[in-house]
N, C-alpha and C. Protein backbone atom coordinates (compact mmCIF):
# COMPACT_ATOMS: atom_id res chain seq x y z
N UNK A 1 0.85 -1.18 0.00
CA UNK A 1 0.00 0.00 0.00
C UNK A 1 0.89 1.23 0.00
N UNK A 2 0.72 2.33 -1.00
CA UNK A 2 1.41 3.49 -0.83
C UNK A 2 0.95 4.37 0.40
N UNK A 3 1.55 4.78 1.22
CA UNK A 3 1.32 6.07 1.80
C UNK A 3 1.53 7.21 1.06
N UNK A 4 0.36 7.57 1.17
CA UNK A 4 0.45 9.29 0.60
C UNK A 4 -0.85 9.10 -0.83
N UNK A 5 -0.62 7.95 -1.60
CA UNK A 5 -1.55 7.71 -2.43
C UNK A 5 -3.05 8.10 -2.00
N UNK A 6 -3.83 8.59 -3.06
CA UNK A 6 -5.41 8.54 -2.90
C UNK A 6 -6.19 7.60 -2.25
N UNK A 7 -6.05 6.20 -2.79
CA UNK A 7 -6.53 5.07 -1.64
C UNK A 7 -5.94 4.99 -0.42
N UNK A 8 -4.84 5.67 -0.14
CA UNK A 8 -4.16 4.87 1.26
C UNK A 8 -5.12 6.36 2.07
N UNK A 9 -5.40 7.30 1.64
CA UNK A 9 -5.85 8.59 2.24
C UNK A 9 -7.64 8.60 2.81
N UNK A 10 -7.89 8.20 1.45
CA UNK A 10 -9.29 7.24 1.51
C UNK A 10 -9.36 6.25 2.75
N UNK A 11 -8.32 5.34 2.54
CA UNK A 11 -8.70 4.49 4.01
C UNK A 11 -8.58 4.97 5.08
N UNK A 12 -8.23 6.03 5.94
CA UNK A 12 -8.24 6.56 6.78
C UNK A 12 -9.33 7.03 6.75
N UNK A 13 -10.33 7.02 6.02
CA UNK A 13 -11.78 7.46 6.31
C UNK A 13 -12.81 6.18 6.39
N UNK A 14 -12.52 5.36 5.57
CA UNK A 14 -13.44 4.25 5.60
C UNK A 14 -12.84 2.73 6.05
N UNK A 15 -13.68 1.84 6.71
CA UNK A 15 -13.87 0.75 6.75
C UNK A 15 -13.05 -0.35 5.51
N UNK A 16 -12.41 -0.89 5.98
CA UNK A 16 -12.43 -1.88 4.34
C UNK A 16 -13.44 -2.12 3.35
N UNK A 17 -14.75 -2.92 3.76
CA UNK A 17 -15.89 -3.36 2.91
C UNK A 17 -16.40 -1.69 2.48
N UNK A 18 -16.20 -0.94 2.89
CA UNK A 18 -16.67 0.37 2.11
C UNK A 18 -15.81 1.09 1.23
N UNK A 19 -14.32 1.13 2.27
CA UNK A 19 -13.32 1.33 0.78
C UNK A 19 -13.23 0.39 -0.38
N UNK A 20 -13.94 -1.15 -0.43
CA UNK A 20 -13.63 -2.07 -1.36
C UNK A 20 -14.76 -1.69 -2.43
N UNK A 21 -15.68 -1.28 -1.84
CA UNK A 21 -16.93 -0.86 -2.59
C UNK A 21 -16.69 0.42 -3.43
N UNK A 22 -16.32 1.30 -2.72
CA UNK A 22 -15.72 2.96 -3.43
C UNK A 22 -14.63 2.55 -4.39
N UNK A 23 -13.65 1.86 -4.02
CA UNK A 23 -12.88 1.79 -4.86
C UNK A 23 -13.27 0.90 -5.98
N UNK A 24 -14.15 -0.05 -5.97
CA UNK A 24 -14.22 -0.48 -7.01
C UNK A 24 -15.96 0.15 -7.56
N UNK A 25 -16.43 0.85 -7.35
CA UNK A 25 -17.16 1.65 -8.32
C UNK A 25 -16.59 2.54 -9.36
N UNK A 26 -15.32 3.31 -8.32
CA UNK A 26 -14.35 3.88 -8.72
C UNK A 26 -13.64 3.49 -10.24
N UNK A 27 -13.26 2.29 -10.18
CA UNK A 27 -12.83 1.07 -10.80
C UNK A 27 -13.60 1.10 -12.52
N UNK A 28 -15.11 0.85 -12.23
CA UNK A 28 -15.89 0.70 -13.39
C UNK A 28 -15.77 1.79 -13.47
N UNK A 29 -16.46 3.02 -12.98
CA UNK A 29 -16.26 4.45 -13.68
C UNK A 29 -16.02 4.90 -14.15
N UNK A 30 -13.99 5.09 -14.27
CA UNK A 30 -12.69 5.51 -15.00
C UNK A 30 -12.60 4.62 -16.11
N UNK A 31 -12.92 3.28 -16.07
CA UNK A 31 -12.61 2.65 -17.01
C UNK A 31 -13.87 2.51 -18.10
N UNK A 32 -15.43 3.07 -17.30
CA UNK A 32 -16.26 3.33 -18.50
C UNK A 32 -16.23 4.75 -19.32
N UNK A 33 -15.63 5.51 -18.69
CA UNK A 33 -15.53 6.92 -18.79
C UNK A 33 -13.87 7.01 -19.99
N UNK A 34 -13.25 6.18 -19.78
CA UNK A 34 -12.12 6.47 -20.53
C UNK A 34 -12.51 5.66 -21.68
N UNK A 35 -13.63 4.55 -22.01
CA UNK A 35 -13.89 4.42 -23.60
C UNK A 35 -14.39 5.69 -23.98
N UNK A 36 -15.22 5.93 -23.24
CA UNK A 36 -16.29 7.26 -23.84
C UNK A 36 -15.20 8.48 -24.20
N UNK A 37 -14.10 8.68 -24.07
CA UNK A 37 -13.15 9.57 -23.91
C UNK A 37 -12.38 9.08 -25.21
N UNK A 38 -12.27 7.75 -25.23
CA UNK A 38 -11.52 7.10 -26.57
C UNK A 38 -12.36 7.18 -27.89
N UNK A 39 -13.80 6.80 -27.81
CA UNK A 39 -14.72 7.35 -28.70
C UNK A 39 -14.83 8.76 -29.26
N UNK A 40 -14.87 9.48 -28.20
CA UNK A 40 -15.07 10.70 -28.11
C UNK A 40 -13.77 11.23 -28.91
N UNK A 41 -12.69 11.24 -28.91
CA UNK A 41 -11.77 11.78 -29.24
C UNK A 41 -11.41 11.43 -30.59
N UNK A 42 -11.23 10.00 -30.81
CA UNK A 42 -11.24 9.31 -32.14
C UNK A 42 -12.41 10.02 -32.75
N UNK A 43 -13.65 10.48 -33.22
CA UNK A 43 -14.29 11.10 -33.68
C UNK A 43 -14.36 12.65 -33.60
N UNK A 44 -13.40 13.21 -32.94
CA UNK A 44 -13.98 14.59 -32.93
C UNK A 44 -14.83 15.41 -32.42
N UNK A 45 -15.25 14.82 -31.31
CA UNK A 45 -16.89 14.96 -30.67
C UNK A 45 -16.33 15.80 -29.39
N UNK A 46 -16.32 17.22 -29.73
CA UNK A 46 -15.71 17.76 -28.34
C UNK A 46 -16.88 17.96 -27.47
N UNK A 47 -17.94 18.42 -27.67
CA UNK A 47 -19.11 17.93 -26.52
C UNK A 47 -19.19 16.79 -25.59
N UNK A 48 -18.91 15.82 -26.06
CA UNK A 48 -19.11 14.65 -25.38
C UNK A 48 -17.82 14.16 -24.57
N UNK A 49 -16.78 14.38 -25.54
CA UNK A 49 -15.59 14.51 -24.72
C UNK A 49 -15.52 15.67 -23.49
N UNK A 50 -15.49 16.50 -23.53
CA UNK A 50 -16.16 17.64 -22.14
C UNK A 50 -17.27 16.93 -21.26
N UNK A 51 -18.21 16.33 -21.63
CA UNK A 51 -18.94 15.93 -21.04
C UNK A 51 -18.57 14.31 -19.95
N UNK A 52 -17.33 13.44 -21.14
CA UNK A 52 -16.69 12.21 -20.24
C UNK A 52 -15.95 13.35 -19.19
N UNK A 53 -15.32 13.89 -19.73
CA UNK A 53 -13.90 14.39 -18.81
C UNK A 53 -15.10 15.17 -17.30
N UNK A 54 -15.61 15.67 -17.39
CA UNK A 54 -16.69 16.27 -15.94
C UNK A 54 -17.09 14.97 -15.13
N UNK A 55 -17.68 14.17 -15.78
CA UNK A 55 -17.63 12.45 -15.08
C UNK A 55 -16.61 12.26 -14.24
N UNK A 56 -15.90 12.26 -15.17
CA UNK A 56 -14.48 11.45 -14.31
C UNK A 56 -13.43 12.45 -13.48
N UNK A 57 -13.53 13.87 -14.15
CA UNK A 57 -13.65 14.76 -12.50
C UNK A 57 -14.21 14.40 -11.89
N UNK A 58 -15.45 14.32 -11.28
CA UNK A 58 -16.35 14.15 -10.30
C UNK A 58 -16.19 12.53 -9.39
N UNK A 59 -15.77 11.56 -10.49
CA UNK A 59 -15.96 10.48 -9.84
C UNK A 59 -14.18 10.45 -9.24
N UNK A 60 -12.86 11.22 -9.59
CA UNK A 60 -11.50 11.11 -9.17
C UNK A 60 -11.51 11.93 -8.35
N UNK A 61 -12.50 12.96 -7.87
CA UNK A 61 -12.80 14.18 -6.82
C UNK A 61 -13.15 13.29 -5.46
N UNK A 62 -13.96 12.37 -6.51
CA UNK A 62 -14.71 11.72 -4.68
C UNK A 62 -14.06 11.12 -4.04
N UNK A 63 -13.01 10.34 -4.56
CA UNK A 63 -11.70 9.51 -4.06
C UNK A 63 -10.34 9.77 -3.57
N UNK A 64 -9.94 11.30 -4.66
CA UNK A 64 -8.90 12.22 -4.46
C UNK A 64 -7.97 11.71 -5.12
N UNK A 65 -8.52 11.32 -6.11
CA UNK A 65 -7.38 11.29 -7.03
C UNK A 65 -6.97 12.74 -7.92
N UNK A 66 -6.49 13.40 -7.38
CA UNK A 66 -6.59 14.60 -7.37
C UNK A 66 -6.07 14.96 -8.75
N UNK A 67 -4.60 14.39 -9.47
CA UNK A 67 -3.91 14.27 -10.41
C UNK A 67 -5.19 14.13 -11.51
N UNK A 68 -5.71 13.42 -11.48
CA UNK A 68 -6.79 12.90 -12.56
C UNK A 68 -7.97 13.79 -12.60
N UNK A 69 -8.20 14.45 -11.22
CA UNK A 69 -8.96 15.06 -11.76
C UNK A 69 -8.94 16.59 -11.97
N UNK A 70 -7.72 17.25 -11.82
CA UNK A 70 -7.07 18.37 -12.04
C UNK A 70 -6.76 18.38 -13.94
N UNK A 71 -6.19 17.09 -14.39
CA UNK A 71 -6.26 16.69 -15.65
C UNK A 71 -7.85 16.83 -16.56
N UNK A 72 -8.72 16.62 -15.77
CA UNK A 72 -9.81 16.27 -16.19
C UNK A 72 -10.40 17.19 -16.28
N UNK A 73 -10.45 18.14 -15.26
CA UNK A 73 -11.19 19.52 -15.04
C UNK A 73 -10.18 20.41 -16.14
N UNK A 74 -9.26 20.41 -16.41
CA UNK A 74 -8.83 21.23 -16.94
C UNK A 74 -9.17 21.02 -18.96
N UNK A 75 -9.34 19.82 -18.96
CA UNK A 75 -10.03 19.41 -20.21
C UNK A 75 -11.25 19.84 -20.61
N UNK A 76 -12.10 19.83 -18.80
CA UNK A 76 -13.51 20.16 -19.90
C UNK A 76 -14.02 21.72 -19.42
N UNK A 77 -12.99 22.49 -18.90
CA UNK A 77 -13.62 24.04 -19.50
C UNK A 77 -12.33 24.51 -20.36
N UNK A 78 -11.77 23.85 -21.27
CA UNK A 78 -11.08 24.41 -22.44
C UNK A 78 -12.05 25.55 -23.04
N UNK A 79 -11.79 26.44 -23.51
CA UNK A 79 -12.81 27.36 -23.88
C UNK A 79 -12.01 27.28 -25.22
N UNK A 80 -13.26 27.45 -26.36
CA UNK A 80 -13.50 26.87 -27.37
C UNK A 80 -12.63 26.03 -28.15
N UNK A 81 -12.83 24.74 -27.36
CA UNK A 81 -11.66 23.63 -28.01
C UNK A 81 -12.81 23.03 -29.33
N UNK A 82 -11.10 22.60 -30.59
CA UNK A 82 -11.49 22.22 -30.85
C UNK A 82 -10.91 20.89 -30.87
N UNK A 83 -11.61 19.99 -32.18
CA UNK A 83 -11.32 18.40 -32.23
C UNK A 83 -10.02 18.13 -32.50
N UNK A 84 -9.05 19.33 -33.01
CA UNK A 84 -7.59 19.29 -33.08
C UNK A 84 -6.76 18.69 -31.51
N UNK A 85 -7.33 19.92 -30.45
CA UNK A 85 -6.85 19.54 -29.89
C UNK A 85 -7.51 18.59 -28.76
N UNK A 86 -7.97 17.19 -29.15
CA UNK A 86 -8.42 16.53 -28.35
C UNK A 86 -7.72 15.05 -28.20
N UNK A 87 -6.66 14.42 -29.29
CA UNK A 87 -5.46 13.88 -29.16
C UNK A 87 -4.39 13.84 -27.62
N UNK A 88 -4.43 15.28 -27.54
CA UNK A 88 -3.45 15.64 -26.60
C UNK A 88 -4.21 15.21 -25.18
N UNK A 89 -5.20 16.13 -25.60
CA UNK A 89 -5.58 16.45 -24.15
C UNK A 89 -5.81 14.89 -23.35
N UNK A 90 -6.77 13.80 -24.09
CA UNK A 90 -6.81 12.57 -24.28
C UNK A 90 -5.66 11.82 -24.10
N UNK A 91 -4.53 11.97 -24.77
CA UNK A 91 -3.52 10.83 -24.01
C UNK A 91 -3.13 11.03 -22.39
N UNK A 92 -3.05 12.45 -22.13
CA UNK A 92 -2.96 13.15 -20.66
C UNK A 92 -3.88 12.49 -19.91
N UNK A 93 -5.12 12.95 -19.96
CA UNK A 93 -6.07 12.11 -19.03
C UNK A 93 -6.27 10.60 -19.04
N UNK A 94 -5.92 9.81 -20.31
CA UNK A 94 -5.83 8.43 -20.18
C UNK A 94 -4.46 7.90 -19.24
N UNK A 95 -3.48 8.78 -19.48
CA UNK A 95 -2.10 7.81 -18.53
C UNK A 95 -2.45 8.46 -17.20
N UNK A 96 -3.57 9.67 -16.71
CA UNK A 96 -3.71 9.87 -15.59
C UNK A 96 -4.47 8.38 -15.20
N UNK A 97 -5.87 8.14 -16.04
CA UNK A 97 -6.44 7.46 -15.76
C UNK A 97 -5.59 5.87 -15.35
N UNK A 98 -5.05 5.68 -16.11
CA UNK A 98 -4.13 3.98 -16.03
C UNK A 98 -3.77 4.22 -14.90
N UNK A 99 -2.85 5.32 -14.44
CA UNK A 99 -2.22 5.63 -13.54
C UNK A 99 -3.18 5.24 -12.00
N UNK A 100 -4.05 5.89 -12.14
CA UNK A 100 -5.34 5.99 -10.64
C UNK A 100 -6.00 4.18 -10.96
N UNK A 101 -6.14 3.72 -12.13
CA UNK A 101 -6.72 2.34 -11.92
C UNK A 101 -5.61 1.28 -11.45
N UNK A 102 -4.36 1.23 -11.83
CA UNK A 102 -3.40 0.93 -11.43
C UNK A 102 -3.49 0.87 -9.62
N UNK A 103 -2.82 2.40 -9.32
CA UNK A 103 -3.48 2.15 -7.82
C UNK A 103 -4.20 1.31 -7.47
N UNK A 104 -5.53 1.71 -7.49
CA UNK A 104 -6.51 1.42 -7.04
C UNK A 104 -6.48 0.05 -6.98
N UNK A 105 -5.99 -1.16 -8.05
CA UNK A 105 -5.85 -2.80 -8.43
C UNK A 105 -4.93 -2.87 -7.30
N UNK A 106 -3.77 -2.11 -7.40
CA UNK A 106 -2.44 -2.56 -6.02
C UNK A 106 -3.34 -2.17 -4.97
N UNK A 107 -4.10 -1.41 -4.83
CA UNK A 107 -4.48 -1.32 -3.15
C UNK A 107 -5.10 -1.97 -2.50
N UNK A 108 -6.82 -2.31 -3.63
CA UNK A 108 -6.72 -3.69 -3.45
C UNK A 108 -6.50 -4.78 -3.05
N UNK A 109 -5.93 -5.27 -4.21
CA UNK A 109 -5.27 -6.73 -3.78
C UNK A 109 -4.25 -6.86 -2.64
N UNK A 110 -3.66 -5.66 -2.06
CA UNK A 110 -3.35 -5.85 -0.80
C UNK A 110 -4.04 -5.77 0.60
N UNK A 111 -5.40 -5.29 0.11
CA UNK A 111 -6.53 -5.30 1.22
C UNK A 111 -6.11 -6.82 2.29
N UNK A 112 -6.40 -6.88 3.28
CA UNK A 112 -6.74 -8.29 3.71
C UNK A 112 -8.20 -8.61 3.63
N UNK A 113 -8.42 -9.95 3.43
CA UNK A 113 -9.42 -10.54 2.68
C UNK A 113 -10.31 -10.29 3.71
N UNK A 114 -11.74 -10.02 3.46
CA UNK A 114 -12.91 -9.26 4.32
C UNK A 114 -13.88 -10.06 4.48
């Protein structure tokens, strides 16, 4: 378990069976939110891409994954982005994202079993 990490900060607030639960809603979230972000970007669709990236602020806010969602927030009030630059912005928030699901799998699986 990292100290200092988002989950290890998280557990100081919750229970195991509730951090196992947060974190793995957490879990589906980022990882449904980063197709929609892969869609989104591969097409050009900066609406919707603004619209994944506020998601997954909101859902890396509740956990503190702060990195991800400083990345995220800063994606979706780009003021008037366009589909040029949504490549960029997109690989940024995806290695944030790997990055926070990563965690989250190591923290995990080092839980003791509940």
């Amino acid at each position: 378990m990292t100290e200092g990490g988002f989950a290890f900060q998280l557990a100081q607030d919750l229970d195991p069976e509730d951090l196992r639960v947060v974190l793995g809603v957490f879990q589906q979230d980022v990882a449904r939110l980063t197709a929609v972000l892969d869609v989104s970007a591969a097409a050009g669709d900066v609406a919707s891409f603004q619209r994944a990236c506020h998601s997954i602020a909101g859902a890396a806010g509740a956990v503190g994954a702060l990195a991800l969602e400083q990345a995220s927030r800063l994606a979706m009030t780009q003021p008037d982005m366009v589909p040029a630059q949504l490549p960029g912005l997109h690989a940024g928030i995806a290695a944030w994202s790997a990055q926070a699901l990563d965690e989250t799998a190591a923290f995990l699986a080092a839980l003791p079993a509940g």
